[in-house]
N, C-alpha and C. Protein backbone atom coordinates (compact mmCIF):
# COMPACT_ATOMS: atom_id res chain seq x y z
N UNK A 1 13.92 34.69 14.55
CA UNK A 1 12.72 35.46 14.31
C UNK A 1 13.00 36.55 13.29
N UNK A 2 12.05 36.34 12.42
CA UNK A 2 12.18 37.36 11.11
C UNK A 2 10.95 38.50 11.10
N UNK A 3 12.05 39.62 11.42
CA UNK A 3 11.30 40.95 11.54
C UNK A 3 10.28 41.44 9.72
N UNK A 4 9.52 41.39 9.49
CA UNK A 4 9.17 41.42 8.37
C UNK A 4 9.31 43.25 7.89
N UNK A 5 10.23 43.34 6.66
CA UNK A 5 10.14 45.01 6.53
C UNK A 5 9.73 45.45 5.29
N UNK A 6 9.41 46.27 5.04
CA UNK A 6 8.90 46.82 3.86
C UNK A 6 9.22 46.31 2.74
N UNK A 7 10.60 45.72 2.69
CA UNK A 7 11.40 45.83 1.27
C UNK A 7 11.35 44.06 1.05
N UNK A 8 11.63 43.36 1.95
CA UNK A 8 11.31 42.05 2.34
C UNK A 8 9.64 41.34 1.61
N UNK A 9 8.25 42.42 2.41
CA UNK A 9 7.27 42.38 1.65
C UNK A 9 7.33 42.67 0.42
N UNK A 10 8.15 43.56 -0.13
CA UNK A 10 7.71 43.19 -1.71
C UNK A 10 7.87 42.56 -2.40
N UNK A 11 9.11 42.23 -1.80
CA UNK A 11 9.76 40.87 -2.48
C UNK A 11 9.26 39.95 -2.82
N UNK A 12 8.09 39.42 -2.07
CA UNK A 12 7.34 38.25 -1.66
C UNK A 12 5.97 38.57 -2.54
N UNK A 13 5.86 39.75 -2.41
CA UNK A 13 4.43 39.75 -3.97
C UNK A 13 4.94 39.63 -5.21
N UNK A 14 6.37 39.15 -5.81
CA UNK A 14 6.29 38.82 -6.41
C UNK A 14 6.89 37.23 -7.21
N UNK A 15 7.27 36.63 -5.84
CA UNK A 15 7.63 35.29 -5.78
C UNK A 15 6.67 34.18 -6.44
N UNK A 16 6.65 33.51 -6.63
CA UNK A 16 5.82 32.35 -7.28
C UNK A 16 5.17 31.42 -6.20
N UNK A 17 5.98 31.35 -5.35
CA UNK A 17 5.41 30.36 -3.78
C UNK A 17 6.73 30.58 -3.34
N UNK A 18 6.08 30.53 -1.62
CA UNK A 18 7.18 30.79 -0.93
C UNK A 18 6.69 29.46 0.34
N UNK A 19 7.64 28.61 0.40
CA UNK A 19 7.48 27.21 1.05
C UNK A 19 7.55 27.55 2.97
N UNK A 20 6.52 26.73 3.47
CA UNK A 20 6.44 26.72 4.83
C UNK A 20 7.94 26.43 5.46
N UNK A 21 7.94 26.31 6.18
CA UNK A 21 9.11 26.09 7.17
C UNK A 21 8.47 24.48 8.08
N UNK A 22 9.83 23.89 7.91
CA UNK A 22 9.51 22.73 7.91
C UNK A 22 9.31 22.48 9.85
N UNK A 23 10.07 23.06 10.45
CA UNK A 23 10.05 23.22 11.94
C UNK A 23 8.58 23.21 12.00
N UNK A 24 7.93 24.59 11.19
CA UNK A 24 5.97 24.85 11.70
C UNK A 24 5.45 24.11 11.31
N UNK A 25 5.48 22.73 10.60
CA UNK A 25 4.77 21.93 9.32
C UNK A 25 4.94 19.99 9.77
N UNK A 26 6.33 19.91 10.13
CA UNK A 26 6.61 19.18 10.49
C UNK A 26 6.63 18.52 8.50
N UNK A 27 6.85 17.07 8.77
CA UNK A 27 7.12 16.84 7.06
C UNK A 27 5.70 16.49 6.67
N UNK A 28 5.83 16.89 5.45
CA UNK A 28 4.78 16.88 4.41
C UNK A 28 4.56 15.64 3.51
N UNK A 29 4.85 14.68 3.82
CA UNK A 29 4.97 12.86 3.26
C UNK A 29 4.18 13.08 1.68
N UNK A 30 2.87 13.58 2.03
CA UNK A 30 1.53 13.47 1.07
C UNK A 30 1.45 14.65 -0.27
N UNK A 31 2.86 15.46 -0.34
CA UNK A 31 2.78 16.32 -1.20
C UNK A 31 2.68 16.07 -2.33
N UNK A 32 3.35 15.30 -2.89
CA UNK A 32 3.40 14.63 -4.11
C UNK A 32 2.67 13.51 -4.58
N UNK A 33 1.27 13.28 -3.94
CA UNK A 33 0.45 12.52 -4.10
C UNK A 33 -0.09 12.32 -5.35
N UNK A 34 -0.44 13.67 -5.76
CA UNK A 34 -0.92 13.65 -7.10
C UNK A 34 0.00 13.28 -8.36
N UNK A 35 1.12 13.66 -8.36
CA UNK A 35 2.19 13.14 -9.06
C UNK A 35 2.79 11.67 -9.09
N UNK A 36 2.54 11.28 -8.27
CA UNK A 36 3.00 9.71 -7.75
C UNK A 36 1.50 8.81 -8.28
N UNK A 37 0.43 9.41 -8.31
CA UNK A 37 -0.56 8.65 -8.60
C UNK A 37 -1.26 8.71 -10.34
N UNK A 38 -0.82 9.92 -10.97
CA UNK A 38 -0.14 9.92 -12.49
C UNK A 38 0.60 9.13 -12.59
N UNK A 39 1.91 9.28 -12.12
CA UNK A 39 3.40 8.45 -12.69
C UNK A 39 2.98 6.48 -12.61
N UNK A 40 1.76 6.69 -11.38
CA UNK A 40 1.17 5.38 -11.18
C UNK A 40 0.52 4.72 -12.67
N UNK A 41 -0.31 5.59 -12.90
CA UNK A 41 -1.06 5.37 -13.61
C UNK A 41 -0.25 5.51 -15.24
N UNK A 42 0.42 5.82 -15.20
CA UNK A 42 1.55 6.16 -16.66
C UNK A 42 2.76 4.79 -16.44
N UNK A 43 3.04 4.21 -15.65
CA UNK A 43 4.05 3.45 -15.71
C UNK A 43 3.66 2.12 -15.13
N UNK A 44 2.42 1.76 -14.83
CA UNK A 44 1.90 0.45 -14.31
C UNK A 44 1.03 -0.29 -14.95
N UNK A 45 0.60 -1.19 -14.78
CA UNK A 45 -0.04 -1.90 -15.31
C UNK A 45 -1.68 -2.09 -14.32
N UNK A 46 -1.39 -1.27 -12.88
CA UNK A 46 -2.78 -1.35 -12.05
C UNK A 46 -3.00 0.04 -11.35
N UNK A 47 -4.31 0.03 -10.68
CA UNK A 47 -4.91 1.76 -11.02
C UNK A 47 -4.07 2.25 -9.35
N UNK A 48 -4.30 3.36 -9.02
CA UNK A 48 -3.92 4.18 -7.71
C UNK A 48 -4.69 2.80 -6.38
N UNK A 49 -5.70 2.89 -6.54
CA UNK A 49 -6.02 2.11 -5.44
C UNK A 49 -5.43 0.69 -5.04
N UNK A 50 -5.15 0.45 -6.43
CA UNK A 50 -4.19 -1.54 -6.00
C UNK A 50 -3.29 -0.99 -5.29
N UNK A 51 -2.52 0.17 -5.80
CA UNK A 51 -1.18 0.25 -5.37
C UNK A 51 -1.14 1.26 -3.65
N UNK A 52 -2.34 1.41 -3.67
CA UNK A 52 -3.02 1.86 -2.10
C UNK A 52 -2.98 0.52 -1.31
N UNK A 53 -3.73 -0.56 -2.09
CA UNK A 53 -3.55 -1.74 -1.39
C UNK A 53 -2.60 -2.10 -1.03
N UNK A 54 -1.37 -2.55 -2.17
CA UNK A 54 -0.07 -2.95 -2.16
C UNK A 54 0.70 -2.22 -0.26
N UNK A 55 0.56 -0.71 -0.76
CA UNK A 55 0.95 -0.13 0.30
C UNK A 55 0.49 -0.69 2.03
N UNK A 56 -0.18 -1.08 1.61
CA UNK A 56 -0.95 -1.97 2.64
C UNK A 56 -0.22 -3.14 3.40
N UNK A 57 -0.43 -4.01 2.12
CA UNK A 57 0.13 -4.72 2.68
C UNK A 57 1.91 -4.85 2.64
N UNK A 58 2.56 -3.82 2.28
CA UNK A 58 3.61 -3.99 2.03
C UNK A 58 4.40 -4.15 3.73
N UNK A 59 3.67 -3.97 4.67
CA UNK A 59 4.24 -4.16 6.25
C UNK A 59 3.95 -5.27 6.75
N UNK A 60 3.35 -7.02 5.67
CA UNK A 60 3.41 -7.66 6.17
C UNK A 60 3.92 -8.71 5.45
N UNK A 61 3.98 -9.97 6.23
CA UNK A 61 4.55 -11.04 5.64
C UNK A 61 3.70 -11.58 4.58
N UNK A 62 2.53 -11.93 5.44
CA UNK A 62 1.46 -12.69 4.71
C UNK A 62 0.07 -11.97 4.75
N UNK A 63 -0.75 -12.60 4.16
CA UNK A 63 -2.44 -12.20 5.10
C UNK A 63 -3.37 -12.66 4.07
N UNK A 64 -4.53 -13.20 4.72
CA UNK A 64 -6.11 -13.19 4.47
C UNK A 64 -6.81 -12.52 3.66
N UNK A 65 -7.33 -13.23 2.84
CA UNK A 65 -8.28 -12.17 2.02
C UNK A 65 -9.32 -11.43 3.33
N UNK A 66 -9.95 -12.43 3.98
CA UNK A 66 -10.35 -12.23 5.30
C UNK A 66 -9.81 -11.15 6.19
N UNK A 67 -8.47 -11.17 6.61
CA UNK A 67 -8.19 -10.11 7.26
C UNK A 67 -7.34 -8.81 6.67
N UNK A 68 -7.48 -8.83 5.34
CA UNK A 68 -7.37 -8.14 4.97
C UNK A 68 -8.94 -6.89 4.22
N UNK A 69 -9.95 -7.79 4.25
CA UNK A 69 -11.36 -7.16 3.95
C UNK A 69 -11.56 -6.39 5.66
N UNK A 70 -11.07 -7.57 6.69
CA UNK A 70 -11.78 -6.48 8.08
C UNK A 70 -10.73 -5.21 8.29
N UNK A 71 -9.70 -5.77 7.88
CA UNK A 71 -8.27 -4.27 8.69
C UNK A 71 -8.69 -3.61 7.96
N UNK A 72 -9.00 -3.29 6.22
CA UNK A 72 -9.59 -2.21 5.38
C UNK A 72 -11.12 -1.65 5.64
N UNK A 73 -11.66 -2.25 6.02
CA UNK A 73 -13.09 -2.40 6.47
C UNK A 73 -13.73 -2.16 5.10
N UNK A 74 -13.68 -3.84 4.56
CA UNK A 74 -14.52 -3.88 3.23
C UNK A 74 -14.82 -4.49 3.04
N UNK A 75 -15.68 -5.02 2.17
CA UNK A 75 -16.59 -6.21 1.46
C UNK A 75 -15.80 -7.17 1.33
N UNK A 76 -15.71 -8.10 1.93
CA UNK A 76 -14.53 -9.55 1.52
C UNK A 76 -14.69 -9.75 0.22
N UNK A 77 -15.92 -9.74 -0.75
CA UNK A 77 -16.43 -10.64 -1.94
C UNK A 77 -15.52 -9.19 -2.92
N UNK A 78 -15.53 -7.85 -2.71
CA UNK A 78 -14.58 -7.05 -3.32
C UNK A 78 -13.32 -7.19 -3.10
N UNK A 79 -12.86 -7.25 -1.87
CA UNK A 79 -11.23 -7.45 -2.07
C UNK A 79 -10.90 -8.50 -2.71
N UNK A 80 -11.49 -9.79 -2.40
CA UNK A 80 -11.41 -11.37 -3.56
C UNK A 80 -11.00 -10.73 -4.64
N UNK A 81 -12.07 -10.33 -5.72
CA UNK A 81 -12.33 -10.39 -6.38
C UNK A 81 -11.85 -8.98 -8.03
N UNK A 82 -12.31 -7.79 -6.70
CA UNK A 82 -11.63 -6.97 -7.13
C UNK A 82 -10.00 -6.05 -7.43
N UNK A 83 -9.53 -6.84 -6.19
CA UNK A 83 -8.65 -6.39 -6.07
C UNK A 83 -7.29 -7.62 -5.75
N UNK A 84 -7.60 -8.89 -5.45
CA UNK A 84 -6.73 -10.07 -4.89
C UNK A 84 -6.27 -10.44 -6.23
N UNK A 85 -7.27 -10.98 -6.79
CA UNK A 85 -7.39 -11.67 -7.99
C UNK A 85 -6.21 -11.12 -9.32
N UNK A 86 -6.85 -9.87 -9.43
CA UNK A 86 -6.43 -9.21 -10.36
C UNK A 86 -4.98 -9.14 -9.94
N UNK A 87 -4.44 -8.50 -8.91
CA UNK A 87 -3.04 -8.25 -8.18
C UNK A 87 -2.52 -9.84 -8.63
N UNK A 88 -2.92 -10.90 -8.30
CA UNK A 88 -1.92 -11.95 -8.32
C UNK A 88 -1.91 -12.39 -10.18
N UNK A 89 -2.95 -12.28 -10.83
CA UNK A 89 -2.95 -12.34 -12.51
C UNK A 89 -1.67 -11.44 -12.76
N UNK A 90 -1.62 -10.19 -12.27
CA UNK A 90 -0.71 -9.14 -13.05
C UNK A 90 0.83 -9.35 -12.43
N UNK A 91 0.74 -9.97 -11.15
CA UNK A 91 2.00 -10.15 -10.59
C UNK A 91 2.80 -9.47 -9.67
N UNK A 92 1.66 -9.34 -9.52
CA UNK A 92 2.18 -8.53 -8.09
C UNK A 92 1.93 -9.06 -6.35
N UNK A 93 1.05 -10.20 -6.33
CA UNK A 93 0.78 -11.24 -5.47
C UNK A 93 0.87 -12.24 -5.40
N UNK A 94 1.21 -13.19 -4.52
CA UNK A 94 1.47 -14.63 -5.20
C UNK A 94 0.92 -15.42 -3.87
N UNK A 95 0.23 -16.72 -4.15
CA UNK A 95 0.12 -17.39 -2.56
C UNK A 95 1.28 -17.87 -2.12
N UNK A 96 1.03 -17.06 -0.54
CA UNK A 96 2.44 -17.75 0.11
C UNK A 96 2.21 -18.77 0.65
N UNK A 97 1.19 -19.28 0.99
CA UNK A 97 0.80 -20.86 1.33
C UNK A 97 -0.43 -21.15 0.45
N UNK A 98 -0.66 -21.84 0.26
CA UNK A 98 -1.68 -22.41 -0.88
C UNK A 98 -2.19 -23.64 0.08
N UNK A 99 -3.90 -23.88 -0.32
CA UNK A 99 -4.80 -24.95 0.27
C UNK A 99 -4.09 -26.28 0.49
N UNK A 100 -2.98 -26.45 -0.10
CA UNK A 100 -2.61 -27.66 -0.23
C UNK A 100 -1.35 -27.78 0.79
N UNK A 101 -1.30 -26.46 1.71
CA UNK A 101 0.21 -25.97 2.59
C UNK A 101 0.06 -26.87 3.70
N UNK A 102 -1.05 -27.22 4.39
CA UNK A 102 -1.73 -27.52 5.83
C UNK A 102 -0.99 -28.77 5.77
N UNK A 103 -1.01 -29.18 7.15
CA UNK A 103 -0.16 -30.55 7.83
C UNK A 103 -1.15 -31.26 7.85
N UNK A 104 -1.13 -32.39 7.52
CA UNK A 104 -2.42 -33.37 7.89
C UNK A 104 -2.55 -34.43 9.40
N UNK A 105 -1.90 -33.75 9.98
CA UNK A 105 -1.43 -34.69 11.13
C UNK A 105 -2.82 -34.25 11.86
N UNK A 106 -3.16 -35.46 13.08
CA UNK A 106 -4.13 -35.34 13.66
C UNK A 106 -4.15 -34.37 14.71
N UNK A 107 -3.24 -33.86 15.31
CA UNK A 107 -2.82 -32.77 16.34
C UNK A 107 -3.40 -31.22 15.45
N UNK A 108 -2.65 -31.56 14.37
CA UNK A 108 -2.97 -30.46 13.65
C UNK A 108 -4.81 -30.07 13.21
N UNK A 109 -5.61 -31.08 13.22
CA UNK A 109 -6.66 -31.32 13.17
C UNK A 109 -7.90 -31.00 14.93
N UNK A 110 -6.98 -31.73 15.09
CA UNK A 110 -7.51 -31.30 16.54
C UNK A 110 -7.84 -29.60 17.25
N UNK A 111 -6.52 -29.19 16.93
CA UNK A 111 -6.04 -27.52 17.63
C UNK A 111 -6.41 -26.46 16.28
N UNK A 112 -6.81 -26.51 15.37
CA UNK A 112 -7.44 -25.68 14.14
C UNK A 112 -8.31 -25.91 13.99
N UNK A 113 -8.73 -24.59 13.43
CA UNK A 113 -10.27 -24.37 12.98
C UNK A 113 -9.96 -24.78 11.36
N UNK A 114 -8.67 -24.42 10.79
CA UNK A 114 -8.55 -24.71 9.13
C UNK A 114 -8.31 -26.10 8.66
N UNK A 115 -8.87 -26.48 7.99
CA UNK A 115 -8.74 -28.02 7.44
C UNK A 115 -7.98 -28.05 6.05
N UNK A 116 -7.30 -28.80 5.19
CA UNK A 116 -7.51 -28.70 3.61
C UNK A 116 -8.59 -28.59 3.06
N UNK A 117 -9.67 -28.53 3.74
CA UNK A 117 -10.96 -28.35 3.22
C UNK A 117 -11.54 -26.71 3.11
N UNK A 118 -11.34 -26.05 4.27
CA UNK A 118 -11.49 -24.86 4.12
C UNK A 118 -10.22 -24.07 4.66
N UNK A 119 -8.97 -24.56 4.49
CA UNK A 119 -7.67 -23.54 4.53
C UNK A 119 -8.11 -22.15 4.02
N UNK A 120 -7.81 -21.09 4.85
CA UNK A 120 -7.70 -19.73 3.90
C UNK A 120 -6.23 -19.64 3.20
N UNK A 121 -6.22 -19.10 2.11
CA UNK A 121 -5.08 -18.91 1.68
C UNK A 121 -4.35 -17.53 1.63
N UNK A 122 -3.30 -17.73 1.86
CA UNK A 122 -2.27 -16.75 2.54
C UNK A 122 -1.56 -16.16 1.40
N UNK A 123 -1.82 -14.62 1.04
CA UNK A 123 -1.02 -13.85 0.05
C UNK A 123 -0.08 -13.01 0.48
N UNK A 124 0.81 -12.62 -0.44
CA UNK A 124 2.16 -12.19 -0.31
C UNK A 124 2.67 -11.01 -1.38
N UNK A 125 2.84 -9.96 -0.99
CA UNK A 125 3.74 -9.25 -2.57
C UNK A 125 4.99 -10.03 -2.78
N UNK A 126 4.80 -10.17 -4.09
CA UNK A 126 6.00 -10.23 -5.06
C UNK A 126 7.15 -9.84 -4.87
N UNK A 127 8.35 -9.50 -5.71
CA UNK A 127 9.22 -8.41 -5.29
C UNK A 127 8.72 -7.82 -6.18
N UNK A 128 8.44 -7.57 -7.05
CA UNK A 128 8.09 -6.62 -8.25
C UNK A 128 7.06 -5.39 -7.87
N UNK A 129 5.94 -5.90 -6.68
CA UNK A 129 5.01 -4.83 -5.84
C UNK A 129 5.96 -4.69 -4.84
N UNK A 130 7.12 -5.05 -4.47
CA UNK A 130 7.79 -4.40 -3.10
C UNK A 130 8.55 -3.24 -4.03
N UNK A 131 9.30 -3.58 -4.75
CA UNK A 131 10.18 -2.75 -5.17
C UNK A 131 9.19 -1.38 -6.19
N UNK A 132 8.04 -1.49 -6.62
CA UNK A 132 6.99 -0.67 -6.59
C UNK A 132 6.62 0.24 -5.71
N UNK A 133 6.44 -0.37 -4.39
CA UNK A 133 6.63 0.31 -3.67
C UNK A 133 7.29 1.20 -2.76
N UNK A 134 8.32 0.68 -2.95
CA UNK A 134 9.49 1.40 -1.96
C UNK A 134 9.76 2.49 -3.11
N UNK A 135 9.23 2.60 -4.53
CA UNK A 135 9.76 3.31 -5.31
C UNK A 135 8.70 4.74 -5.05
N UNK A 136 7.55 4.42 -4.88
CA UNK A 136 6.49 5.07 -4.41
C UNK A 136 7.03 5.96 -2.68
N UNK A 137 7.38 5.32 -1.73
CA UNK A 137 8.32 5.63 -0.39
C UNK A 137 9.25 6.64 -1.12
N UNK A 138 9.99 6.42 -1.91
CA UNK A 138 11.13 7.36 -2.07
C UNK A 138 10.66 8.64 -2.50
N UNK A 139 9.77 8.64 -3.56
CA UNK A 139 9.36 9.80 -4.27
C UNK A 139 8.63 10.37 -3.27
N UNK A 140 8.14 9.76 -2.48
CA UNK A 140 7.43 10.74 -1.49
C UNK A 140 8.06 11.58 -0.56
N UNK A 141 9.56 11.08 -0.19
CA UNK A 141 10.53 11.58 0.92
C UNK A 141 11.57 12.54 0.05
């Protein structure tokens, strides 16, 4: 416990910033947001929000345009389109199973709702959006 004294206060009117204490604050992850989303925008080829996406999905294996429009809670025909599309053109997504992945066996027909006819197809980051990202993780820590 810091007794605050006269000479202490003045000190401090003329400091530039004087940083919380991390004990009262706990960590601050989001400080450098604004800087990370410049450096985004200066060294990438896609805007703050893909790479919001990316972040997204960077905790999974695979996923749905589908379940990836409900976990965000958004327009399926925008994530398609706006944001899937473009990500796998620039290279940063790739299908990890493609329409053509499905078993054609009759069991398999039986116990699914997905056919080769209407398979959803299953996307994936790259390494090029992983290692994007984890680069994004670091600067933040």
């Amino acid at each position: 416990n810091f007794m605050a004294t006269k000479n202490s206060i003045k000190k401090r009117l003329f400091r530039e910033f004087l940083p919380q204490d991390t004990k009262d604050i706990g960590k601050n992850y989001l400080r450098y947001i604004k800087k990370i989303r410049h450096n985004i925008n200066k060294n990438y080829d896609i805007s703050f929000s893909d790479a919001e996406f990316l972040m997204w999905g960077y905790g999974l294996v695979f996923f749905t345009i589908k379940y990836a429009a409900e976990d965000l809670e958004m327009n399926k025909g925008n994530v398609e389109n706006r944001i899937i599309y473009p990500l796998v053109n620039k290279g940063y997504l790739y299908k990890y199973f493609d329409k053509l992945t499905p078993s054609q066996t009759y069991e398999d027909h039986l116990f699914r709702d997905e056919t080769k006819y209407n398979y959803r197809v299953r996307y994936a980051l790259t390494k090029k959006a992983r290692l994007m990202v984890q680069r994004i993780y670091s600067q933040l820590q």
